[in-house]
Protein backbone atom coordinates (compact mmCIF):
# COMPACT_ATOMS: atom_id res chain seq x y z
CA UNK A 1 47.79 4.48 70.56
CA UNK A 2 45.84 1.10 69.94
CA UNK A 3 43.12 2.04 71.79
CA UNK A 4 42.62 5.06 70.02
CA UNK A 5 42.94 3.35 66.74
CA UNK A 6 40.52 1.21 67.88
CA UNK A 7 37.67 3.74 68.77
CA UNK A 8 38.56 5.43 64.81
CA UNK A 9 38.02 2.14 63.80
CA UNK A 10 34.73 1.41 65.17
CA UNK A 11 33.55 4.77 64.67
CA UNK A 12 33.77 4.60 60.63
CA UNK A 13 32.18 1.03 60.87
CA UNK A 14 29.07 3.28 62.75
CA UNK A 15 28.99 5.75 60.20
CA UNK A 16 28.98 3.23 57.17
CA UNK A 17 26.74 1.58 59.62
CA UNK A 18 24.79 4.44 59.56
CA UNK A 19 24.30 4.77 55.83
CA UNK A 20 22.84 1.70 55.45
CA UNK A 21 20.56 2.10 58.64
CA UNK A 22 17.29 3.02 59.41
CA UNK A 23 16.62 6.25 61.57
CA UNK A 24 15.75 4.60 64.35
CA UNK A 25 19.17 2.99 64.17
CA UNK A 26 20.51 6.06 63.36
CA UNK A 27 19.19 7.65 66.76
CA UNK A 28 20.64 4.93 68.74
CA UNK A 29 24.23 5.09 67.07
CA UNK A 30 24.14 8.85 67.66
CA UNK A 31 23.45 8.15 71.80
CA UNK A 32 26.40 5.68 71.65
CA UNK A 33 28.85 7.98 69.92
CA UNK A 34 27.60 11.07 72.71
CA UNK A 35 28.67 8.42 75.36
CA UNK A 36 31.68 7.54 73.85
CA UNK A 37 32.79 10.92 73.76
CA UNK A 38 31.71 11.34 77.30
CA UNK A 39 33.88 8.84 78.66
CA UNK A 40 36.99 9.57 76.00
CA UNK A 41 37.00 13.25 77.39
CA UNK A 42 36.88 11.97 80.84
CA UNK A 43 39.95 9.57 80.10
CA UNK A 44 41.94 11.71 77.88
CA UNK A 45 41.62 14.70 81.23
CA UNK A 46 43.22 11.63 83.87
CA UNK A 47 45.94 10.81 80.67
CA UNK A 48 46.21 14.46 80.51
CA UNK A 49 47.32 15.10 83.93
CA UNK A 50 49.68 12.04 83.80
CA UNK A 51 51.36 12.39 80.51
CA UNK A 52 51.70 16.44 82.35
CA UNK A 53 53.28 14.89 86.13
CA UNK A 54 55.86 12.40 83.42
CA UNK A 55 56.83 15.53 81.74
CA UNK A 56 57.43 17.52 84.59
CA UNK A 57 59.52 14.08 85.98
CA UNK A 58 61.06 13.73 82.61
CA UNK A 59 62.40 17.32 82.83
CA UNK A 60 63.78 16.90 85.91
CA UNK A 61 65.39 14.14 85.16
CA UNK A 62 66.80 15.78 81.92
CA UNK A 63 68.14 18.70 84.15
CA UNK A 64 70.18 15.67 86.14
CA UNK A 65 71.47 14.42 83.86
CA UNK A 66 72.93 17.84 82.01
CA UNK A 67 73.87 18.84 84.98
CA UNK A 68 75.74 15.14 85.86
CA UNK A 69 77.43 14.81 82.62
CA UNK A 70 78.58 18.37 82.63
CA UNK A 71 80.25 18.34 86.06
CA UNK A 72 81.40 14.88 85.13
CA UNK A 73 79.70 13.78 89.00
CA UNK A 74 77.82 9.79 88.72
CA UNK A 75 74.86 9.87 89.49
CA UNK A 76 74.38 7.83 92.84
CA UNK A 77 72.36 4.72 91.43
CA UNK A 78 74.29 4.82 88.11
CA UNK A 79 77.75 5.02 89.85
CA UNK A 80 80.15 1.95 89.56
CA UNK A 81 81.63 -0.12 92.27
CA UNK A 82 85.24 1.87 91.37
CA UNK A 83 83.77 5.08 91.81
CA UNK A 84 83.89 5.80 87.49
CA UNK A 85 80.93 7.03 85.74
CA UNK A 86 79.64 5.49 82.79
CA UNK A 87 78.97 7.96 80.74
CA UNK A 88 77.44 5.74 77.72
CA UNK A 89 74.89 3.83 79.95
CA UNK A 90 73.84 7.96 80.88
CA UNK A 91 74.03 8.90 77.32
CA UNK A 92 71.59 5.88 76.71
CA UNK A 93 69.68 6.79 78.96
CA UNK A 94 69.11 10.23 77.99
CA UNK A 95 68.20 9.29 74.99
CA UNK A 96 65.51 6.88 76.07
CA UNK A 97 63.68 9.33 78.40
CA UNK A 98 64.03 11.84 75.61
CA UNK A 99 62.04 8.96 72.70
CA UNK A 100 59.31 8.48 75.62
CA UNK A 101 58.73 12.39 76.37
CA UNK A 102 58.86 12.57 72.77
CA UNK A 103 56.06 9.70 72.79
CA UNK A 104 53.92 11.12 75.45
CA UNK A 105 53.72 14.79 73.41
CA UNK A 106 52.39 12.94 70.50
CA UNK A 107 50.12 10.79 72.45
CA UNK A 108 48.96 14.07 73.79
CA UNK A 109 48.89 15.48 70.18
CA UNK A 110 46.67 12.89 68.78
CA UNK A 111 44.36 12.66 71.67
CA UNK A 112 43.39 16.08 71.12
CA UNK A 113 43.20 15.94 67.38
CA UNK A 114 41.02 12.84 67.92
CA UNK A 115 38.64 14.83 69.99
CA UNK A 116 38.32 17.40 67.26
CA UNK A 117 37.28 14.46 65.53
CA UNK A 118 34.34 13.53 67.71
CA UNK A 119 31.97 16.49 66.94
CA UNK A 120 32.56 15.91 63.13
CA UNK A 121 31.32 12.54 63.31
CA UNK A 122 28.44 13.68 65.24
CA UNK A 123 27.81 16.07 63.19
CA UNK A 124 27.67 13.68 60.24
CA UNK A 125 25.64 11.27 61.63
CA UNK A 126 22.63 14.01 62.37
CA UNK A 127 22.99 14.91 58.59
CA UNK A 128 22.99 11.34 57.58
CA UNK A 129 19.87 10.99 59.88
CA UNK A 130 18.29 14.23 58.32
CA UNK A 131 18.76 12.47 55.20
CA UNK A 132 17.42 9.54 56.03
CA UNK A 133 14.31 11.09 57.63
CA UNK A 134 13.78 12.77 54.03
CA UNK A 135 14.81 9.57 52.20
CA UNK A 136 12.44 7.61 53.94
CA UNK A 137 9.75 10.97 53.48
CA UNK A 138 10.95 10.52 49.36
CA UNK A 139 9.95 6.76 49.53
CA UNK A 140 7.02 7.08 50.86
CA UNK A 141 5.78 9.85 48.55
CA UNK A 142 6.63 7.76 45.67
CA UNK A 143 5.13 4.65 46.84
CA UNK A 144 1.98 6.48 47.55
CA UNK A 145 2.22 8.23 43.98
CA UNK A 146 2.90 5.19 43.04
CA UNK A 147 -0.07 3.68 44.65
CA UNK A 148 -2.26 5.96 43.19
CA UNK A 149 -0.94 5.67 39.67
CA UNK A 150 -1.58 1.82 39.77
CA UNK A 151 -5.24 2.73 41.01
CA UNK A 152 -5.60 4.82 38.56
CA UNK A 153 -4.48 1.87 35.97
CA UNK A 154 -6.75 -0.03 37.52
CA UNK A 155 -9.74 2.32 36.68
CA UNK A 156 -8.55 3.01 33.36
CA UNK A 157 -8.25 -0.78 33.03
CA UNK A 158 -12.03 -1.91 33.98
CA UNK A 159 -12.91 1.26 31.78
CA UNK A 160 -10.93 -0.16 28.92
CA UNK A 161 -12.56 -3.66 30.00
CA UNK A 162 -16.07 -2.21 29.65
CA UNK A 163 -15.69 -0.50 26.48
CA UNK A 164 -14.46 -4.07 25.31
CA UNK A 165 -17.41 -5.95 26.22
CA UNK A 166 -19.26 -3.26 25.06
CA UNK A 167 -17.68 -3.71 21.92
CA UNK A 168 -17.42 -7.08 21.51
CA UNK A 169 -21.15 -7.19 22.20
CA UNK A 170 -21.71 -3.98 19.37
CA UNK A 171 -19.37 -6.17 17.39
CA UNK A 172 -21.65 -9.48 17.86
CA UNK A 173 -25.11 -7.44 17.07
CA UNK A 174 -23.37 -6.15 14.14
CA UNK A 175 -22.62 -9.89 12.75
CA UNK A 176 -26.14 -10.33 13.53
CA UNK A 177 -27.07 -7.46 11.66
CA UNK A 178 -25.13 -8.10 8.88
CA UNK A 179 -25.77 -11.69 8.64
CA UNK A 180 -29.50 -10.96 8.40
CA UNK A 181 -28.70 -8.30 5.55
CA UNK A 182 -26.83 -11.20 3.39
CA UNK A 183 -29.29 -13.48 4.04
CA UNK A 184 -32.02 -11.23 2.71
CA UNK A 185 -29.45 -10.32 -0.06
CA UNK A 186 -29.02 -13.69 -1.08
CA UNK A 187 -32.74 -14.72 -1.06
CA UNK A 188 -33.74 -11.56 -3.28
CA UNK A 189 -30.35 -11.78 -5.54
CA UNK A 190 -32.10 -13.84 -8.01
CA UNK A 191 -35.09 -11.38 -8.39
CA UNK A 192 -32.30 -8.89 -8.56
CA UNK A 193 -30.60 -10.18 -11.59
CA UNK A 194 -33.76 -10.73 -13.15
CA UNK A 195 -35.13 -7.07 -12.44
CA UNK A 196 -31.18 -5.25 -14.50
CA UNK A 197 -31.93 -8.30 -16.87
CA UNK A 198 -35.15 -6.42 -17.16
CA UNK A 199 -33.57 -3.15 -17.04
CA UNK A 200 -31.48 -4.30 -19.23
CA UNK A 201 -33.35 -5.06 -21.90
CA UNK A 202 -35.69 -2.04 -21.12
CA UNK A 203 -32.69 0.11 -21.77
CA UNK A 204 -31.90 -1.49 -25.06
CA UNK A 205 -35.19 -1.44 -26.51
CA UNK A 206 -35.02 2.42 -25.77
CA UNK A 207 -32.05 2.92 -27.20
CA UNK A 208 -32.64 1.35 -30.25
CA UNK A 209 -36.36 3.08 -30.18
CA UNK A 210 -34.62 6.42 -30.20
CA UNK A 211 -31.28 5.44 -31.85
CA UNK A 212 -31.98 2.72 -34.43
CA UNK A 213 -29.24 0.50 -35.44
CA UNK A 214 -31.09 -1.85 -37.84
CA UNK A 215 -34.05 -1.18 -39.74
CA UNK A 216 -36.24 -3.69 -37.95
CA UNK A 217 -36.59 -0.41 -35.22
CA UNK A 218 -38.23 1.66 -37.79
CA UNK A 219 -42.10 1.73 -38.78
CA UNK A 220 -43.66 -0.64 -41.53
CA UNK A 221 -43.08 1.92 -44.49
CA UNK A 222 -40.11 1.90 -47.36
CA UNK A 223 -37.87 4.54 -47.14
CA UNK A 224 -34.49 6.48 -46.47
CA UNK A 225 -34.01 6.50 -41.92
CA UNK A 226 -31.06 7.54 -39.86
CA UNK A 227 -29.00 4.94 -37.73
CA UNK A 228 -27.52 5.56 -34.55
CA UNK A 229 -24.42 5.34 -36.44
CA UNK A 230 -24.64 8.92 -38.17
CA UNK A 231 -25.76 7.95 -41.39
CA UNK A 232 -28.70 7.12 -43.59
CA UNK A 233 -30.38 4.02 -45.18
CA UNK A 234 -33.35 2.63 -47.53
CA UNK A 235 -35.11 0.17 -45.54
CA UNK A 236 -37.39 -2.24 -46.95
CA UNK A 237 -40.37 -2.88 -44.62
CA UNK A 238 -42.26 -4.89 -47.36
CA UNK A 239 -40.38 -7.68 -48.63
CA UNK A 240 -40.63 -11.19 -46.82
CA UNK A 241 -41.59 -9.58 -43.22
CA UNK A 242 -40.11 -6.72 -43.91
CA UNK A 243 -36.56 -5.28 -42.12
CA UNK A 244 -34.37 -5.18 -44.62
CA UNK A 245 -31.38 -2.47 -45.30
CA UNK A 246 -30.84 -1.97 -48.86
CA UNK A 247 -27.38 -1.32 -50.26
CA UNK A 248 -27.27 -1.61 -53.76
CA UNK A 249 -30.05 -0.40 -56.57
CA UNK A 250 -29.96 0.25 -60.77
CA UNK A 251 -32.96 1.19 -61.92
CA UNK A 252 -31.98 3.53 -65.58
CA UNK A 253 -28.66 3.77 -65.96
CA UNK A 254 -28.63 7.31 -64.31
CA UNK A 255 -25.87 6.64 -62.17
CA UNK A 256 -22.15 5.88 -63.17
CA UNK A 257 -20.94 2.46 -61.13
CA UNK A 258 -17.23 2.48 -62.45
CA UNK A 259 -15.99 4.11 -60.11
CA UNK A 260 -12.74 3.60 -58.18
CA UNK A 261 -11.54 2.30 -54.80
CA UNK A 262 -12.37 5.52 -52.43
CA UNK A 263 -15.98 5.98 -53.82
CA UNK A 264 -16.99 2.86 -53.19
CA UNK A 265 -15.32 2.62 -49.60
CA UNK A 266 -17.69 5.61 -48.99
CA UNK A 267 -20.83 4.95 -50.87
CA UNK A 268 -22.68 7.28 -53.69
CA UNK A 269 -25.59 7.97 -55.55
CA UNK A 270 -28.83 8.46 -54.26
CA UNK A 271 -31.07 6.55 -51.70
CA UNK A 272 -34.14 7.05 -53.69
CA UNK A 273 -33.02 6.07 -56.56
CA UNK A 274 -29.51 3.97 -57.90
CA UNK A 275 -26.79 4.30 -55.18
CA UNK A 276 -23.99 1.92 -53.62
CA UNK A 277 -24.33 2.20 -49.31
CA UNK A 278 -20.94 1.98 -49.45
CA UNK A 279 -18.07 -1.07 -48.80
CA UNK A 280 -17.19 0.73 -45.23
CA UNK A 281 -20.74 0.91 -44.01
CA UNK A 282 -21.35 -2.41 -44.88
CA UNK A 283 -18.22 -4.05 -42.91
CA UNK A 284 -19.63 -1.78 -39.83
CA UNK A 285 -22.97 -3.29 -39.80
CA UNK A 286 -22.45 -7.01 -40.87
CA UNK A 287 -19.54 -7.03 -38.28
CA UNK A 288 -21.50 -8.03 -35.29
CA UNK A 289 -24.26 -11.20 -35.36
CA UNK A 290 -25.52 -12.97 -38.07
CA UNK A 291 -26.89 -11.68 -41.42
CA UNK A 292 -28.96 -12.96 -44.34
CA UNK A 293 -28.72 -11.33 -47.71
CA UNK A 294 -31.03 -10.78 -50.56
CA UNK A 295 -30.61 -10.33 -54.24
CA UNK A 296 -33.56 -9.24 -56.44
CA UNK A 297 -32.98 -9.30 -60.30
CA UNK A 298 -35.31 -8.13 -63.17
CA UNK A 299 -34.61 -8.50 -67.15
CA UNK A 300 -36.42 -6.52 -69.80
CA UNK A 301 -39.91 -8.47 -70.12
CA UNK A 302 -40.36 -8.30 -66.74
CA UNK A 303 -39.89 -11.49 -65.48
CA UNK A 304 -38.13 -11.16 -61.87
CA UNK A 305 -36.40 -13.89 -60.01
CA UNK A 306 -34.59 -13.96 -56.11
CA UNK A 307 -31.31 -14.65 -54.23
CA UNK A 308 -31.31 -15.80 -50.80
CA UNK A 309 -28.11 -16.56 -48.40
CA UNK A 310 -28.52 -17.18 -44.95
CA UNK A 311 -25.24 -16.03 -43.87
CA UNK A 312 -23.31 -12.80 -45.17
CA UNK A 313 -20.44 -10.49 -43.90
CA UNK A 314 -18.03 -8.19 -45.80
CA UNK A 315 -15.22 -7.75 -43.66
CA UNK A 316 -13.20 -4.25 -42.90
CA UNK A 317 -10.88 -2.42 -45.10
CA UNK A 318 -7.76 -3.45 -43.73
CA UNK A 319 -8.75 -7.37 -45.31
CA UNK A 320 -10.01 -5.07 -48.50
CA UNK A 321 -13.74 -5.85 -47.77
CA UNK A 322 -13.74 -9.45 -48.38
CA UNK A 323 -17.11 -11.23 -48.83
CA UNK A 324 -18.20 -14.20 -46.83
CA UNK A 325 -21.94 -15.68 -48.11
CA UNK A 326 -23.25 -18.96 -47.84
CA UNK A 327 -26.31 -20.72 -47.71
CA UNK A 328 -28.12 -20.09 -50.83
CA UNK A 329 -31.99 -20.46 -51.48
CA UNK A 330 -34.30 -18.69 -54.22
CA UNK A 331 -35.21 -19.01 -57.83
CA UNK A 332 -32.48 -16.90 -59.34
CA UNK A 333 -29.64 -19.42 -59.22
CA UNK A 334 -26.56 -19.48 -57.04
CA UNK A 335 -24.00 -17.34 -59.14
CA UNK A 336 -22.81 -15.53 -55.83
CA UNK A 337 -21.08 -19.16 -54.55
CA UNK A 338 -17.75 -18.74 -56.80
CA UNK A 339 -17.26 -15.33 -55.40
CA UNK A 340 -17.29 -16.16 -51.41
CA UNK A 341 -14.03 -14.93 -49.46
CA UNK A 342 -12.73 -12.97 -52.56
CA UNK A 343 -11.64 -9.22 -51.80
CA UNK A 344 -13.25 -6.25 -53.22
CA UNK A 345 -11.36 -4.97 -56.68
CA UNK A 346 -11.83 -1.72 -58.07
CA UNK A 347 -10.63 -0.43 -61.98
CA UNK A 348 -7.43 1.38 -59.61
CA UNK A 349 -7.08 -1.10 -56.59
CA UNK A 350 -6.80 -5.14 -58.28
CA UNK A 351 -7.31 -7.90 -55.99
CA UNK A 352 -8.61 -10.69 -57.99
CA UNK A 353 -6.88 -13.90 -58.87
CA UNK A 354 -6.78 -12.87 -62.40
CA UNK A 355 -3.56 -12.34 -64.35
CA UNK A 356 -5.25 -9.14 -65.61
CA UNK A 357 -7.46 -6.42 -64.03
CA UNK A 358 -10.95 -7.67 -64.13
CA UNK A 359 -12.93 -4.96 -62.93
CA UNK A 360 -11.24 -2.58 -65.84
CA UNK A 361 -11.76 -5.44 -68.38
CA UNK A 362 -15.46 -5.81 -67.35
CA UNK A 363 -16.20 -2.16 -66.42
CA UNK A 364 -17.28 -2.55 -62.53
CA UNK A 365 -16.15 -3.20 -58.92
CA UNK A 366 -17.24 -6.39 -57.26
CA UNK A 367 -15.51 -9.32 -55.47
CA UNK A 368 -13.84 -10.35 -58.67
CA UNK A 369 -12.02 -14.33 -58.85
CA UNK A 370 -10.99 -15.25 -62.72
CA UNK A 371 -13.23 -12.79 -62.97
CA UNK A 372 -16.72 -13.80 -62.53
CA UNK A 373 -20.29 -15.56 -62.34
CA UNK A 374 -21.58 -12.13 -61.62
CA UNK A 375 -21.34 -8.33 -62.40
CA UNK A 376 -23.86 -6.54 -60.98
CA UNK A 377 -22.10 -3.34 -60.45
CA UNK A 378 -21.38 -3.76 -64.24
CA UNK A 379 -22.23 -1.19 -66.99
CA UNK A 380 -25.52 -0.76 -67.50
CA UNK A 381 -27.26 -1.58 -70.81
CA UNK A 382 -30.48 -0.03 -71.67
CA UNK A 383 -30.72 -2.51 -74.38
CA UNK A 384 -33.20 -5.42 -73.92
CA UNK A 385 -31.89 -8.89 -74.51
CA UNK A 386 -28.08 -7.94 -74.67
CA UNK A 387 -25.41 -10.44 -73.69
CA UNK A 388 -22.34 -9.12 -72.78
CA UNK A 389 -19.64 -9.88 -69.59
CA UNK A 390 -19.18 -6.50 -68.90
CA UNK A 391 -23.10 -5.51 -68.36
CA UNK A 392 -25.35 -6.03 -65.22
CA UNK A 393 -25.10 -9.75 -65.30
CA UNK A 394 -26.36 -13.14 -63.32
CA UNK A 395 -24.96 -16.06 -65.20
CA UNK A 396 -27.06 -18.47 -63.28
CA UNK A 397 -30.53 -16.90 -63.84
CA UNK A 398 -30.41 -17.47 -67.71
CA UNK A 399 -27.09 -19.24 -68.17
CA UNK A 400 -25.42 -16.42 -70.30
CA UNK A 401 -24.56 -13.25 -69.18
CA UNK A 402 -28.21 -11.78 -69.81
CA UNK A 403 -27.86 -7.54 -69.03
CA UNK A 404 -30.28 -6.81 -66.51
CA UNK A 405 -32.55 -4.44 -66.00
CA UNK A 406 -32.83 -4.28 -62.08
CA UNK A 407 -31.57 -5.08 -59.14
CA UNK A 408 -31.72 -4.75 -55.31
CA UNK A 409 -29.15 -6.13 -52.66
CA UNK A 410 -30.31 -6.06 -49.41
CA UNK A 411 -29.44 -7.74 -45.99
CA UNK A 412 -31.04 -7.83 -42.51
């Protein structure tokens, strides 16, 4: 029983052998398990006929003995010195050659179960070298796939290497390139500038060639233009070099100047003739730059005298067309000074400082105080000589409120 315990043994450490082998290895295990089996065959057939002569012996002696104890006769080398039988020492022994025949059958048994064995584990081992054989044929597929992938990465890899260089070298001409371009750029920037400051100025000249906004764009000849900004003005091309934009005229009397707050904003009368430009035009184009203004006066004997202010702006509606003017010059006397940064008044819109209305008490619209040093939207008096606060008046000029005749207001 230990020897055959001993051959299972090995055999398994062969097959795990075996898993873990090579083929080669495999094919030598395999010749070592066919002579195993060989020479187990050989000595389970000389066990065979032995355990088959003890049985034969055993059953004799097991007939004996039956026989012995069942005539009560000793048997001759069991017998006592008295002539008894022992009939326990036979019982004994019975039962001894009855556990070995017992122990011989199963010896027997298990030989020729581990013979059935044998061919199974043969059997296994040429599947387990079949596998292997393809395990090995698997590996070296893949390794040569596997080869051939990495020489394909190595292709792909110089490719990717060339288009690099190539592109670092693109990259570098490009800087070149582009480098050359700014330089150029910079060195002709300055006669770039200078070419839109050109354009530039080109462009405004045009525009204000075809779309006036002053009446320095207009030719050397008095008279009623269009702006750019929609509407129309008297220029006066004439006086002191000329460019001026009149907004104020009485000439006769023809045209009513009490008038209230919304005909002023918008201007009346007639271009040609007496007319008021009008408070919101005048905000519009005093509201950019700087702006002299001009104030012409006549009395009744003809005598004419001037106004001159360097600086002049009425500003927009919303600060109710307040009058800035400054710098006075001209032969007429300075009665406009009192009335800088006062707001427009009208007979139905007071804004003077006055504790009554003094565009209704005077009969006019102007840029009223407490009330004033001049009227000259004032009532006009077709009477020579007359004195009166309420008429056309320039206190300065004559040092009384004298009625005028004429007068222009003009800026450029």
């Amino acid at each position: 029983m230990q020897l055959f315990g001993k051959v299972k043994v090995f055999l398994l450490m062969v097959y795990v052998i075996g898993l873990t082998s090579s083929t080669k290895e495999l094919d030598r295990l395999k010749s070592i398990v066919k002579h195993l089996e060989t020479r187990l065959n050989f000595e389970f057939t000389l066990r065979d006929e032995d355990i088959a002569e003890i049985t034969v012996r055993l059953n004799g002696i097991d007939k004996v003995l039956n026989a012995t104890i069942g005539k009560q006769q000793p048997i001759p080398s069991l017998a006592t010195k008295a002539g008894e039988i022992d009939f326990e020492t036979v019982d004994t022994l019975k039962e001894d050659f009855t556990r070995l025949r017992v122990a011989f059958t199963e010896e027997k048994s298990e030989s020729v179960r581990f013979r059935r064995e044998i061919p199974k584990i043969e059997n296994n081992l040429i599947s387990l070298n079949k596998d292997v054989k393809n395990y090995n044929k698997d590996v070296k597929n893949y390794c040569k796939v596997a080869i051939n992938n990495t020489d394909q990465l190595l292709i792909s890899f110089e490719a990717v290497k060339h288009v690099s260089e190539d592109a670092i070298i693109t990259s570098e001409n490009d800087r070149k390139v582009l480098k050359n371009i700014d330089e150029k750029v910079q060195q002709n920037s300055k006669q770039i500038e200078n070419i839109e400051l050109l354009i530039t100025n080109l462009y405004s000249r045009m525009e204000d060639f075809l779309y006036p906004t002053t009446c320095r764009s207009f030719t050397a000849v008095n008279g009623v233009n269009k702006l750019r900004q929609g509407f129309e003005v008297y220029c006066d091309q004439t006086t002191d070099g000329g460019g001026w934009m009149v907004f104020q005229r009485r000439l006769n009397g023809k045209t009513d100047f009490y008038r209230n707050w919304t005909e002023y904003r918008n201007g009346f009368g007639d271009l040609n003739g007496e007319f008021w430009l009008g408070n919101n035009h005048l905000s519009l184009l005093t509201s950019d730059g700087e702006h002299e203004l001009q104030i012409e006066i006549e009395d009744f004997e003809g005598n004419s005298a001037y106004a001159k202010y360097s600086k002049f702006k009425i500003y927009p509606e919303e600060d109710n067309y307040k009058l800035e003017v400054t710098g006075y010059s001209g032969t007429a006397g300075d009665s406009l000074e009192y009335h800088n940064g006062a707001m427009f008044s009208t007979y139905d819109r007071d804004q003077d400082e006055s504790s009554s209305n003094c565009a209704e008490n005077w009969h006019g619209a102007w840029w009223y105080k407490s009330c004033h040093h001049s009227n000259l939207n004032g009532k006009y008096y077709n009477q020579p000589g007359k004195i009166g606060s309420s008429g056309i008046t320039w206190f300065h000029w004559k040092n009384t409120h004298y009625s005028l005749k004429k007068v222009e207001m003009k800026f450029r």
